[in-house]
PDB file of N, CA and C in Angstrom:
ATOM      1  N   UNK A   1       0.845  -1.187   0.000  1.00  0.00           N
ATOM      2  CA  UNK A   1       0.000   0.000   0.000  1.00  0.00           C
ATOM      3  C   UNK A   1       0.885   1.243   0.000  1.00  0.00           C
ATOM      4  N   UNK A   2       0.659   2.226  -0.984  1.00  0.00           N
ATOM      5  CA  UNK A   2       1.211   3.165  -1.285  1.00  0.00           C
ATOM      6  C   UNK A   2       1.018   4.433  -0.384  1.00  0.00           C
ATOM      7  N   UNK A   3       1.975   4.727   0.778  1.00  0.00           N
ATOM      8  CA  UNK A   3       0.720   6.143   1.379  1.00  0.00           C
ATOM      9  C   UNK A   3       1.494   7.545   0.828  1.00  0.00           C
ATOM     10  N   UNK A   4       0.489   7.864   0.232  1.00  0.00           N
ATOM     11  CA  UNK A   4       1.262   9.525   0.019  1.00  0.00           C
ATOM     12  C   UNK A   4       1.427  10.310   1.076  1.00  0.00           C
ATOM     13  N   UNK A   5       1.924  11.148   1.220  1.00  0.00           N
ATOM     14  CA  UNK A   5       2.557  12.273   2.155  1.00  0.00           C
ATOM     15  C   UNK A   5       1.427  13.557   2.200  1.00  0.00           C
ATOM     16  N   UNK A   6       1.033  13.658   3.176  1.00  0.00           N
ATOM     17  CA  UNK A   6       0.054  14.839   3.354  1.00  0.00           C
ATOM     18  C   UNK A   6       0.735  16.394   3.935  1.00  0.00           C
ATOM     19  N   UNK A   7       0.878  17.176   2.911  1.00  0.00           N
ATOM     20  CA  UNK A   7       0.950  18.138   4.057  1.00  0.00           C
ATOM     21  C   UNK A   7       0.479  19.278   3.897  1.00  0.00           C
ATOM     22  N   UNK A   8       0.663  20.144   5.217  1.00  0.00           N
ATOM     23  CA  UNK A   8      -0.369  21.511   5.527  1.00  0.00           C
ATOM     24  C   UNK A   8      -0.284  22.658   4.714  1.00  0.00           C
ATOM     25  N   UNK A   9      -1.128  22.589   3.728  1.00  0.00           N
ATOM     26  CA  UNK A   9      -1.001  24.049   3.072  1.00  0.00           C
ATOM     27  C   UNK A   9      -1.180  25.709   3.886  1.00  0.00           C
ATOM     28  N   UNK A  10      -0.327  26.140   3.616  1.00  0.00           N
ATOM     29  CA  UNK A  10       0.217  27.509   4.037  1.00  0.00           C
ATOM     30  C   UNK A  10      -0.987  28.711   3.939  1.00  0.00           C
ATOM     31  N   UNK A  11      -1.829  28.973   2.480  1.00  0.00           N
ATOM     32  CA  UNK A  11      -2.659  29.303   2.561  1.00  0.00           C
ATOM     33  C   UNK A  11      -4.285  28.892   2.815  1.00  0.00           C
ATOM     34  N   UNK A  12      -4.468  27.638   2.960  1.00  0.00           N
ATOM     35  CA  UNK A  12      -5.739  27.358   3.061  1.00  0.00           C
ATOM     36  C   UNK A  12      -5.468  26.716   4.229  1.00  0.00           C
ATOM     37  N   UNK A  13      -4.624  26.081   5.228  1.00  0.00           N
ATOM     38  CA  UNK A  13      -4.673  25.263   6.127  1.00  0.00           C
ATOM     39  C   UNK A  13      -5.399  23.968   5.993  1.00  0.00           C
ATOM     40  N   UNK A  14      -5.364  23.656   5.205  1.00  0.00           N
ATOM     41  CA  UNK A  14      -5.550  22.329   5.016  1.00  0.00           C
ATOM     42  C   UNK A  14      -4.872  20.759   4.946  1.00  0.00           C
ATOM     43  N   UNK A  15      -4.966  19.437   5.067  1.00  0.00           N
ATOM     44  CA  UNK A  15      -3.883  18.352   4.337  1.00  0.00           C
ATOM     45  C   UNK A  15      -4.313  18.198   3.034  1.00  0.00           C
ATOM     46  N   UNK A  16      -2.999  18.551   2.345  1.00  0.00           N
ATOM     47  CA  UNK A  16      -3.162  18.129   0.969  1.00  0.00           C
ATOM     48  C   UNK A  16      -1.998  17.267   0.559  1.00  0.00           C
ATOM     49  N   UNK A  17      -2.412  16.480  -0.866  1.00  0.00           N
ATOM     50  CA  UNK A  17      -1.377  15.666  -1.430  1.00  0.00           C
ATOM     51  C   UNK A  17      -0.736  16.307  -2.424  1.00  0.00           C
ATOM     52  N   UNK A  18      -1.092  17.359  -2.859  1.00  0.00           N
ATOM     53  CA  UNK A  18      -0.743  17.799  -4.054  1.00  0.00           C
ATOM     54  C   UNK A  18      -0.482  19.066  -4.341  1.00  0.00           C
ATOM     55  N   UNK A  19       0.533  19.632  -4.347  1.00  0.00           N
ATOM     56  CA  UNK A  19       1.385  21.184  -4.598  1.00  0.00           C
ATOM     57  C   UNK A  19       2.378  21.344  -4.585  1.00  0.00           C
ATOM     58  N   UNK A  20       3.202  22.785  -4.203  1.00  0.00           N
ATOM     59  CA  UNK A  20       4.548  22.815  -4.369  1.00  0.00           C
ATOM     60  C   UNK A  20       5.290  23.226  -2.799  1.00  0.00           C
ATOM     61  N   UNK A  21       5.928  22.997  -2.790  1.00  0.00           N
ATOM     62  CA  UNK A  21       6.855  23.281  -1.641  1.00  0.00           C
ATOM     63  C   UNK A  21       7.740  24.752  -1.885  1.00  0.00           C
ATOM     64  N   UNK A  22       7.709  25.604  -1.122  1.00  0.00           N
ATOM     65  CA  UNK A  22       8.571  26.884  -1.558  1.00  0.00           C
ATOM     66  C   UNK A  22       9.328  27.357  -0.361  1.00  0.00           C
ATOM     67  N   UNK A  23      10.626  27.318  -0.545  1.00  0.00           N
ATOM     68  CA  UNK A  23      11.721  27.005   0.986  1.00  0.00           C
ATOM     69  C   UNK A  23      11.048  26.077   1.795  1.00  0.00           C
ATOM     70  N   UNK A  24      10.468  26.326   2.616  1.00  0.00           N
ATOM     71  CA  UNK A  24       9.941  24.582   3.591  1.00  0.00           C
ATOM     72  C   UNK A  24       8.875  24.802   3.209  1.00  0.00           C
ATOM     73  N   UNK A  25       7.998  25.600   3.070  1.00  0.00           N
ATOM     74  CA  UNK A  25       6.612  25.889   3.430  1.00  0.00           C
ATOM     75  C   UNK A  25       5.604  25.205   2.455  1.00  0.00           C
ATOM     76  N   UNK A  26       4.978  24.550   2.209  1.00  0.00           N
ATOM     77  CA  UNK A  26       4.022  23.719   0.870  1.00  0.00           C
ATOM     78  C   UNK A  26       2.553  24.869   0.551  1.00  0.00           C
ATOM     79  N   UNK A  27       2.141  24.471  -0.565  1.00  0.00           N
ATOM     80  CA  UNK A  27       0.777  25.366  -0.657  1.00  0.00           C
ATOM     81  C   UNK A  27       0.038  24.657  -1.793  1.00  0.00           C
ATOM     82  N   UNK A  28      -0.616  24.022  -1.478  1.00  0.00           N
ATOM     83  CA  UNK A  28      -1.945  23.182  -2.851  1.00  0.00           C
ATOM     84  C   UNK A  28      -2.227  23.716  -4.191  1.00  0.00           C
ATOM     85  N   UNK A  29      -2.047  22.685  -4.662  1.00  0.00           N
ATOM     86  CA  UNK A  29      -2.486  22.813  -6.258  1.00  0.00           C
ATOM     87  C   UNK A  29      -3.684  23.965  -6.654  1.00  0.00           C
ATOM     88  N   UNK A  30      -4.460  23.625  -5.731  1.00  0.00           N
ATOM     89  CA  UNK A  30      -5.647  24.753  -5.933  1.00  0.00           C
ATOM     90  C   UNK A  30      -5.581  25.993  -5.167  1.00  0.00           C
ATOM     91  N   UNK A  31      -4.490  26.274  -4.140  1.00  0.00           N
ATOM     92  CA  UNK A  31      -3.857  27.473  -3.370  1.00  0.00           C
ATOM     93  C   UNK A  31      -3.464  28.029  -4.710  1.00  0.00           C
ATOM     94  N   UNK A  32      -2.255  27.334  -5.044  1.00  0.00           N
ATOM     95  CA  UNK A  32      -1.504  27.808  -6.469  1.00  0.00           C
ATOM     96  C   UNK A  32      -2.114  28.456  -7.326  1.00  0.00           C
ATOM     97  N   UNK A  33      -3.082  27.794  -8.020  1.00  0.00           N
ATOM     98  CA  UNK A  33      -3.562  28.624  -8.588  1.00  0.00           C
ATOM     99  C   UNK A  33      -4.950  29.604  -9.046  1.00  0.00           C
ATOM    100  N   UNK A  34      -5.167  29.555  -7.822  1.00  0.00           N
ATOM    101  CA  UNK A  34      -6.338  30.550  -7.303  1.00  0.00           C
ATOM    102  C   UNK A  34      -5.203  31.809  -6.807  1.00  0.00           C
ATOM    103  N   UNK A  35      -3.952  31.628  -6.444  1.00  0.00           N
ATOM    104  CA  UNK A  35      -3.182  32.763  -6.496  1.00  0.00           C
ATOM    105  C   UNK A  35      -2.921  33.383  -8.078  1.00  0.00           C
ATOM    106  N   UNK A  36      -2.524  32.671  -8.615  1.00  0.00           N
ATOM    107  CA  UNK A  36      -1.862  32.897 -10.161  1.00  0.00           C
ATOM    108  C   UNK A  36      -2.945  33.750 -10.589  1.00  0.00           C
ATOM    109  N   UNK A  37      -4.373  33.175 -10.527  1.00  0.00           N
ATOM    110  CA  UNK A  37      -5.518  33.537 -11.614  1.00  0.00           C
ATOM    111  C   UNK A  37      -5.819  35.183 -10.556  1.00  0.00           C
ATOM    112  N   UNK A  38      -5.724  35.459  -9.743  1.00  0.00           N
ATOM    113  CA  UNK A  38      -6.334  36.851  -8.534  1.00  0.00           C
ATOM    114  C   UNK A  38      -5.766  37.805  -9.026  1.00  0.00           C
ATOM    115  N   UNK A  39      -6.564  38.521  -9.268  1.00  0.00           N
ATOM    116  CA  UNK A  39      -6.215  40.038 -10.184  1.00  0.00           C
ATOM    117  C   UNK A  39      -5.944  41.173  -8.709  1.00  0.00           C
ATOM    118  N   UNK A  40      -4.688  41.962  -9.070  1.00  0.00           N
ATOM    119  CA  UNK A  40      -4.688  42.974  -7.921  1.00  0.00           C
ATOM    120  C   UNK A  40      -5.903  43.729  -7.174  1.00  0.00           C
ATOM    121  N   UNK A  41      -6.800  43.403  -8.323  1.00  0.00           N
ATOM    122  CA  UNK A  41      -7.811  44.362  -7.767  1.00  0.00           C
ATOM    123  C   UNK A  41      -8.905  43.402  -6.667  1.00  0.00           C
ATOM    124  N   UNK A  42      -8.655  42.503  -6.873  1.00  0.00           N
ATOM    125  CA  UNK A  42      -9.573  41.358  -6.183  1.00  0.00           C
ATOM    126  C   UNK A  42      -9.471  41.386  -4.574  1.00  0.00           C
ATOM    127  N   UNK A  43     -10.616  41.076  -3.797  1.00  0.00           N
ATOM    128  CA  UNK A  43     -10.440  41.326  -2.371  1.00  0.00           C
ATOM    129  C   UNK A  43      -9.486  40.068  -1.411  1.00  0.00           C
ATOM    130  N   UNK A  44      -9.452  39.389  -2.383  1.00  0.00           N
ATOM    131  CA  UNK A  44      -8.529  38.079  -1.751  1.00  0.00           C
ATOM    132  C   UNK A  44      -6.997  38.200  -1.828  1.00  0.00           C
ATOM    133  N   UNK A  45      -6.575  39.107  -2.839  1.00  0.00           N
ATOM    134  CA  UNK A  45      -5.235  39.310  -3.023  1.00  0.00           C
ATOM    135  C   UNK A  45      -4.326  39.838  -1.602  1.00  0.00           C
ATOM    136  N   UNK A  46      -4.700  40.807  -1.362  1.00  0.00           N
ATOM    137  CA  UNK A  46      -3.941  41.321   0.150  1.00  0.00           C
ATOM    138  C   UNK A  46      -3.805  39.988   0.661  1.00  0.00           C
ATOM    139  N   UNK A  47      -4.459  38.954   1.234  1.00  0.00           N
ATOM    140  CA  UNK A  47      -4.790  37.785   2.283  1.00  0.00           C
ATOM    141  C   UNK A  47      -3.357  37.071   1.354  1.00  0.00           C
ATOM    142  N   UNK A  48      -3.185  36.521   0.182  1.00  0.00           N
ATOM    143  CA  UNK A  48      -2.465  36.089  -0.456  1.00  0.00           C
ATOM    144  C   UNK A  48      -1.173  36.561  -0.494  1.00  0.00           C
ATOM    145  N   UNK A  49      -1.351  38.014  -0.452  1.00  0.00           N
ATOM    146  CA  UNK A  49       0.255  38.616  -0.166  1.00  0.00           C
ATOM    147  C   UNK A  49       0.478  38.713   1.074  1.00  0.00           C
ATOM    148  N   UNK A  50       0.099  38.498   1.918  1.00  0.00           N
ATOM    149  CA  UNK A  50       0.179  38.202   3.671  1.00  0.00           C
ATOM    150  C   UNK A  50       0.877  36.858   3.478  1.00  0.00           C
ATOM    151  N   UNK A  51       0.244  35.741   3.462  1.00  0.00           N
ATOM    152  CA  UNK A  51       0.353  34.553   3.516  1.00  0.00           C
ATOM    153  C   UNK A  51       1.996  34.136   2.776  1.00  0.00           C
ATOM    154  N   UNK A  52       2.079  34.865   1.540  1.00  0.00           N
ATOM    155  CA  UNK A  52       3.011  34.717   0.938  1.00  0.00           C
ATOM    156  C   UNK A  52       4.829  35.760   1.971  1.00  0.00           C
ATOM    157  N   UNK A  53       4.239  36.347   2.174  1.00  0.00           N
ATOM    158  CA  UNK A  53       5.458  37.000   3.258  1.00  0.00           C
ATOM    159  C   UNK A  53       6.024  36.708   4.530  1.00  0.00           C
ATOM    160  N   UNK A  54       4.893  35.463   5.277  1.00  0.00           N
ATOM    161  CA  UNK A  54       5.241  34.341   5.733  1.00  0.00           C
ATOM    162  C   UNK A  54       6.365  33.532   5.423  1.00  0.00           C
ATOM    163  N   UNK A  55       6.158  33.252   4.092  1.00  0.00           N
ATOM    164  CA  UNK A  55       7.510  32.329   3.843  1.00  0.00           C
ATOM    165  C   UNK A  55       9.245  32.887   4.436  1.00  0.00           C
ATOM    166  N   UNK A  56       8.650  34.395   3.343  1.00  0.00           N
ATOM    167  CA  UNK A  56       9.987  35.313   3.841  1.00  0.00           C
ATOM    168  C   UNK A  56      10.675  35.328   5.385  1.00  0.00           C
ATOM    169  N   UNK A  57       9.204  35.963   5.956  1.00  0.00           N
ATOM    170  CA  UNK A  57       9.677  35.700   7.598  1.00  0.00           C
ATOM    171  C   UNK A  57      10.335  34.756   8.167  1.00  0.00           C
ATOM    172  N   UNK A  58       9.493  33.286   8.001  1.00  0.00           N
ATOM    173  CA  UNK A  58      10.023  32.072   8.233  1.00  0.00           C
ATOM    174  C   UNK A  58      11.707  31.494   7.994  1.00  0.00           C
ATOM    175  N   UNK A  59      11.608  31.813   6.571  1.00  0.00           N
ATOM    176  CA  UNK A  59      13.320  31.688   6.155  1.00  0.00           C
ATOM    177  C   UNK A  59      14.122  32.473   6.625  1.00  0.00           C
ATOM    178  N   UNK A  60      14.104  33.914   7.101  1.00  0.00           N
ATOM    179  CA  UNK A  60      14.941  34.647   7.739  1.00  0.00           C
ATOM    180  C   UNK A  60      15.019  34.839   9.104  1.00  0.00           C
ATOM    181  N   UNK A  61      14.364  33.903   9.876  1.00  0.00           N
ATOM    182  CA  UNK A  61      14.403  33.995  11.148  1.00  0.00           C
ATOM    183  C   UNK A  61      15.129  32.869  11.659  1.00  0.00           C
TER     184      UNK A  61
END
């Protein structure tokens, strides 16, 4: 039995099997790209550039 590896996405808090890892931090296939597709003007973007400056923090501390 094959077990895949679950882990906690960064922006949605969720277990997922499937996304990318960026310095340690992972974020879901559908995190991904519900970021990619969010137009600056969109009310979700700020939350996304929060989430994303996390990483920064994380690695430099």
């Amino acid at each position: 039995m094959d077990q895949t590896e679950r882990k906690i996405c960064i922006v949605c808090g969720e277990p997922k099997e499937d996304g990318i890892t960026i310095v340690t931090e992972f974020i879901c296939t559908s995190c991904e790209s519900e970021m990619v597709h969010t137009k600056v003007e969109d009310d979700r973007y700020p939350f996304f550039v929060h989430q994303m400056k996390q990483l920064w923090l994380r690695f430099h501390t």
